[in-house]
N, C-alpha and C. Protein backbone atom coordinates (compact mmCIF):
# COMPACT_ATOMS: atom_id res chain seq x y z
N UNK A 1 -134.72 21.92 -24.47
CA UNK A 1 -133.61 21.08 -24.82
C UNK A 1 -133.91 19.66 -24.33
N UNK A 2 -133.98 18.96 -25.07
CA UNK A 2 -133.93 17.36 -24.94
C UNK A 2 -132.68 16.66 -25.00
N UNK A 3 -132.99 15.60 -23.57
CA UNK A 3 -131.70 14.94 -23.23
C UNK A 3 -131.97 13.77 -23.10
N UNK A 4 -130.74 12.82 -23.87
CA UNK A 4 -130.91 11.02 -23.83
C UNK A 4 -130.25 10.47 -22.49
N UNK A 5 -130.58 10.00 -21.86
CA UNK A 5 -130.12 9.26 -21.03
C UNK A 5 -130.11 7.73 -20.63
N UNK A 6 -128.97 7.45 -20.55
CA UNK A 6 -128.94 6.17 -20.24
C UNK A 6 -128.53 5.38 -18.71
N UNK A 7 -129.68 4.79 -18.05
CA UNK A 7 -129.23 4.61 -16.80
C UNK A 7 -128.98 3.01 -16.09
N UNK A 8 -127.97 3.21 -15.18
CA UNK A 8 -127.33 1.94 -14.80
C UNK A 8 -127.50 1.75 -13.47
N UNK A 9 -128.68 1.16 -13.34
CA UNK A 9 -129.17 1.15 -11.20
C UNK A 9 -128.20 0.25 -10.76
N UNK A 10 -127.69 0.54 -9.57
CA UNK A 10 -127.65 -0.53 -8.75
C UNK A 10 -125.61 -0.45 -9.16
N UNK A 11 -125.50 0.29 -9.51
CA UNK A 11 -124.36 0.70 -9.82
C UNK A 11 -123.00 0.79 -8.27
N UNK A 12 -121.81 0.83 -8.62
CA UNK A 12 -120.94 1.29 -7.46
C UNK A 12 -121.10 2.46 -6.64
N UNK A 13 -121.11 3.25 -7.56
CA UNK A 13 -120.85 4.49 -6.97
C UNK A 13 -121.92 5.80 -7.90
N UNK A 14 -122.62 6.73 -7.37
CA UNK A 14 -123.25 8.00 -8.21
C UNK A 14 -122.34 8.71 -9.10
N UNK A 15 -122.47 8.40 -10.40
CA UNK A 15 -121.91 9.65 -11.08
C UNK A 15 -122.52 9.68 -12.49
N UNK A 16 -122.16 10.74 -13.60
CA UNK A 16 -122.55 11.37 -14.62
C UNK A 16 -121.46 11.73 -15.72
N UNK A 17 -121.59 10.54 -16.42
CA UNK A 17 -120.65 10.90 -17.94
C UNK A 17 -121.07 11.64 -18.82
N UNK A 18 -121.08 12.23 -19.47
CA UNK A 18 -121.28 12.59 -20.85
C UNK A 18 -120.50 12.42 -22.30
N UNK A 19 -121.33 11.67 -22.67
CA UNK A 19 -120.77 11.14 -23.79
C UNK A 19 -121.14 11.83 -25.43
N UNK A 20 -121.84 13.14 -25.08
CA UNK A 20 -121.48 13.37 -26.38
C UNK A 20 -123.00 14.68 -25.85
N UNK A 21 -122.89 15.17 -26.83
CA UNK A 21 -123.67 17.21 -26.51
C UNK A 21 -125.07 16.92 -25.59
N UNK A 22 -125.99 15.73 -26.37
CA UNK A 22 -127.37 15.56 -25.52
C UNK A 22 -126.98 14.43 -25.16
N UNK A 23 -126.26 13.72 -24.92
CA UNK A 23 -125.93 12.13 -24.42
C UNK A 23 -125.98 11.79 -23.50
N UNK A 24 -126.30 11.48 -22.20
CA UNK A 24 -125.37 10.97 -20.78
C UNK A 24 -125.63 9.44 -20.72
N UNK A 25 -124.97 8.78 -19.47
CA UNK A 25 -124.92 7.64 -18.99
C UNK A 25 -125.06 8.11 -17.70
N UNK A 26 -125.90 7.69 -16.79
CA UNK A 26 -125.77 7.85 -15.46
C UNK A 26 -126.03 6.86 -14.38
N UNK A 27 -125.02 6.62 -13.54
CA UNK A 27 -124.94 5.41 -12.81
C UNK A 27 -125.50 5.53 -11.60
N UNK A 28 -126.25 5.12 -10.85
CA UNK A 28 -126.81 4.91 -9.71
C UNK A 28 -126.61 4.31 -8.93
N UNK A 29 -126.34 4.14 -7.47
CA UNK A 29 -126.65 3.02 -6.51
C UNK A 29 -127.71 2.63 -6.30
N UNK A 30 -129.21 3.57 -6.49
CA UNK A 30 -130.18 3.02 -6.25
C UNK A 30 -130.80 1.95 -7.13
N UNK A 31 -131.52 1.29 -6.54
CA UNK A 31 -132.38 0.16 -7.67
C UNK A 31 -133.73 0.68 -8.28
N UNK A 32 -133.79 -0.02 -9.52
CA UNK A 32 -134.79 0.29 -10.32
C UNK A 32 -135.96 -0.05 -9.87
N UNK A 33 -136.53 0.09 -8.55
CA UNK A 33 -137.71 -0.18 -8.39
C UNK A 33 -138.44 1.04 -7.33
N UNK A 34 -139.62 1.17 -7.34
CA UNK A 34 -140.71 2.31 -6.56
C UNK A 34 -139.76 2.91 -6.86
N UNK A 35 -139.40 3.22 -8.63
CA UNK A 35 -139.20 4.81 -9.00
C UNK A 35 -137.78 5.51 -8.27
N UNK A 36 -137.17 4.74 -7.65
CA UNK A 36 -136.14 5.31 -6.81
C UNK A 36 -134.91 5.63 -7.73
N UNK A 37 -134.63 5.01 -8.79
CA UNK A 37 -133.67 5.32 -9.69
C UNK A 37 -134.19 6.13 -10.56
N UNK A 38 -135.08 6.60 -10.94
CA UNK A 38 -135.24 7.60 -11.93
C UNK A 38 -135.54 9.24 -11.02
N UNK A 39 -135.71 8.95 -9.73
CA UNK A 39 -135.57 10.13 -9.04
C UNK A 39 -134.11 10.81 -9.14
N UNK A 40 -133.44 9.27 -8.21
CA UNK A 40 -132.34 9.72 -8.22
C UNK A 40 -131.31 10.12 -9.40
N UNK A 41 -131.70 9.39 -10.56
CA UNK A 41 -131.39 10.15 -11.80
C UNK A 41 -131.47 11.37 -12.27
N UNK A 42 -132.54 12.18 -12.36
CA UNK A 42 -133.33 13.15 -12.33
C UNK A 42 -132.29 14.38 -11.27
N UNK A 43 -132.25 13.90 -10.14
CA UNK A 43 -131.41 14.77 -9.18
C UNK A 43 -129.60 14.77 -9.53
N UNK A 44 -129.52 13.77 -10.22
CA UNK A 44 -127.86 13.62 -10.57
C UNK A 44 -127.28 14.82 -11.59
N UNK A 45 -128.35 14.32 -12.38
CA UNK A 45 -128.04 15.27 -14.03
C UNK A 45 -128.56 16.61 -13.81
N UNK A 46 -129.30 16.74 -13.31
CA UNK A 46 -129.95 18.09 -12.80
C UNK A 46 -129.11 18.81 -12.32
N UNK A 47 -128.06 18.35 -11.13
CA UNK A 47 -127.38 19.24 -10.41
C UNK A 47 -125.99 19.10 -11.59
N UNK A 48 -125.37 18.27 -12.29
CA UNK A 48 -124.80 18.22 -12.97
C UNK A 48 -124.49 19.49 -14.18
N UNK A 49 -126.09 19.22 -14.64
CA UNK A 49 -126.54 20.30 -15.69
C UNK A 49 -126.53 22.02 -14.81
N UNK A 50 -127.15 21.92 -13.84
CA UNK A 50 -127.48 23.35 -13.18
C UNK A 50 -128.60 23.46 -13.77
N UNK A 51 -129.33 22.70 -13.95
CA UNK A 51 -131.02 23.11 -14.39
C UNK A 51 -131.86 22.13 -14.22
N UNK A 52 -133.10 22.70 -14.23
CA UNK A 52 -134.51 21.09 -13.24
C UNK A 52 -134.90 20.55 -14.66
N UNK A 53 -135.22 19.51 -14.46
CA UNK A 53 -135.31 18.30 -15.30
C UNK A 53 -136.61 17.50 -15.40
N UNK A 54 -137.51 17.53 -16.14
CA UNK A 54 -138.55 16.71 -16.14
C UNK A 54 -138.29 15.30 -17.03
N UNK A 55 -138.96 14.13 -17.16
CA UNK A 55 -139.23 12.93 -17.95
C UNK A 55 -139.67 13.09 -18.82
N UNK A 56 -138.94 12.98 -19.94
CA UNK A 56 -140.32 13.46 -20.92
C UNK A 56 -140.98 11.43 -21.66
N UNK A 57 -140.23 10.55 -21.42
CA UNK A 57 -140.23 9.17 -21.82
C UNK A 57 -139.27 8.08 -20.81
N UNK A 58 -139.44 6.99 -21.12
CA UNK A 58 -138.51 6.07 -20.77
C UNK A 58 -138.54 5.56 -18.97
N UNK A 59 -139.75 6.00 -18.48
CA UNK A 59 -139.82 5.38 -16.96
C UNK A 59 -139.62 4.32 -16.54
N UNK A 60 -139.75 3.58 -17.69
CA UNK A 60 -139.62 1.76 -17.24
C UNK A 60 -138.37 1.66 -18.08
N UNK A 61 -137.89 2.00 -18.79
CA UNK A 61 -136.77 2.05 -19.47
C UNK A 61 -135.59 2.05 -18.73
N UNK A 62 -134.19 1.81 -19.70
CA UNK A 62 -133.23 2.22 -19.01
C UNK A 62 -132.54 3.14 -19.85
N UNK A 63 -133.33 3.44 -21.25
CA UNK A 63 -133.03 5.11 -21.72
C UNK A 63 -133.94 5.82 -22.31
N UNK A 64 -133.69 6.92 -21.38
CA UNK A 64 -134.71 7.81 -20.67
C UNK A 64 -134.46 9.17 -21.73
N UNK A 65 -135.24 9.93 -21.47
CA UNK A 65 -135.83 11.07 -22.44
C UNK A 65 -135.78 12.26 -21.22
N UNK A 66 -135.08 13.08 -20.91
CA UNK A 66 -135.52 14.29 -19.78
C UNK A 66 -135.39 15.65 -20.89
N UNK A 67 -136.23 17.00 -20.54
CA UNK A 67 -136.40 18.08 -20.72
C UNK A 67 -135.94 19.03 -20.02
N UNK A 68 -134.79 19.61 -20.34
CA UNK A 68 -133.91 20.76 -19.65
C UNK A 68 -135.06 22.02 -19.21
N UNK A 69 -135.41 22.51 -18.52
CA UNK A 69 -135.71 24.22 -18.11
C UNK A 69 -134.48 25.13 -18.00
């Protein structure tokens, strides 16, 4: 299962919308740099979803491509 994501570093507060079946928005406090926001992305939606999450695109991006297990 492939998932779009769209992410917002540097954000208020951690959380996870979903905006539609494969959609999210996910907001971060961390900043987009040494990879720290797409970790912490990765760990948001993951626990969100209940399933581990790989990248499948979009590292430098701010919408991202992850692969459900």
């Amino acid at each position: 299962m492939l998932i779009k994501v769209k992410v917002f570093p540097e954000s208020a507060e951690n959380k996870v919308v979903q905006k539609s079946v494969d959609f999210y928005e996910v907001y971060v406090r961390a900043r987009a740099e040494h990879n720290h926001a797409n970790i912490l992305t990765a760990h948001l939606l993951g626990e969100h979803l209940g399933r581990r999450l790989k990248m499948v695109s979009g590292a430098t991006r701010q919408n991202k491509i992850f692969k459900a297990f």
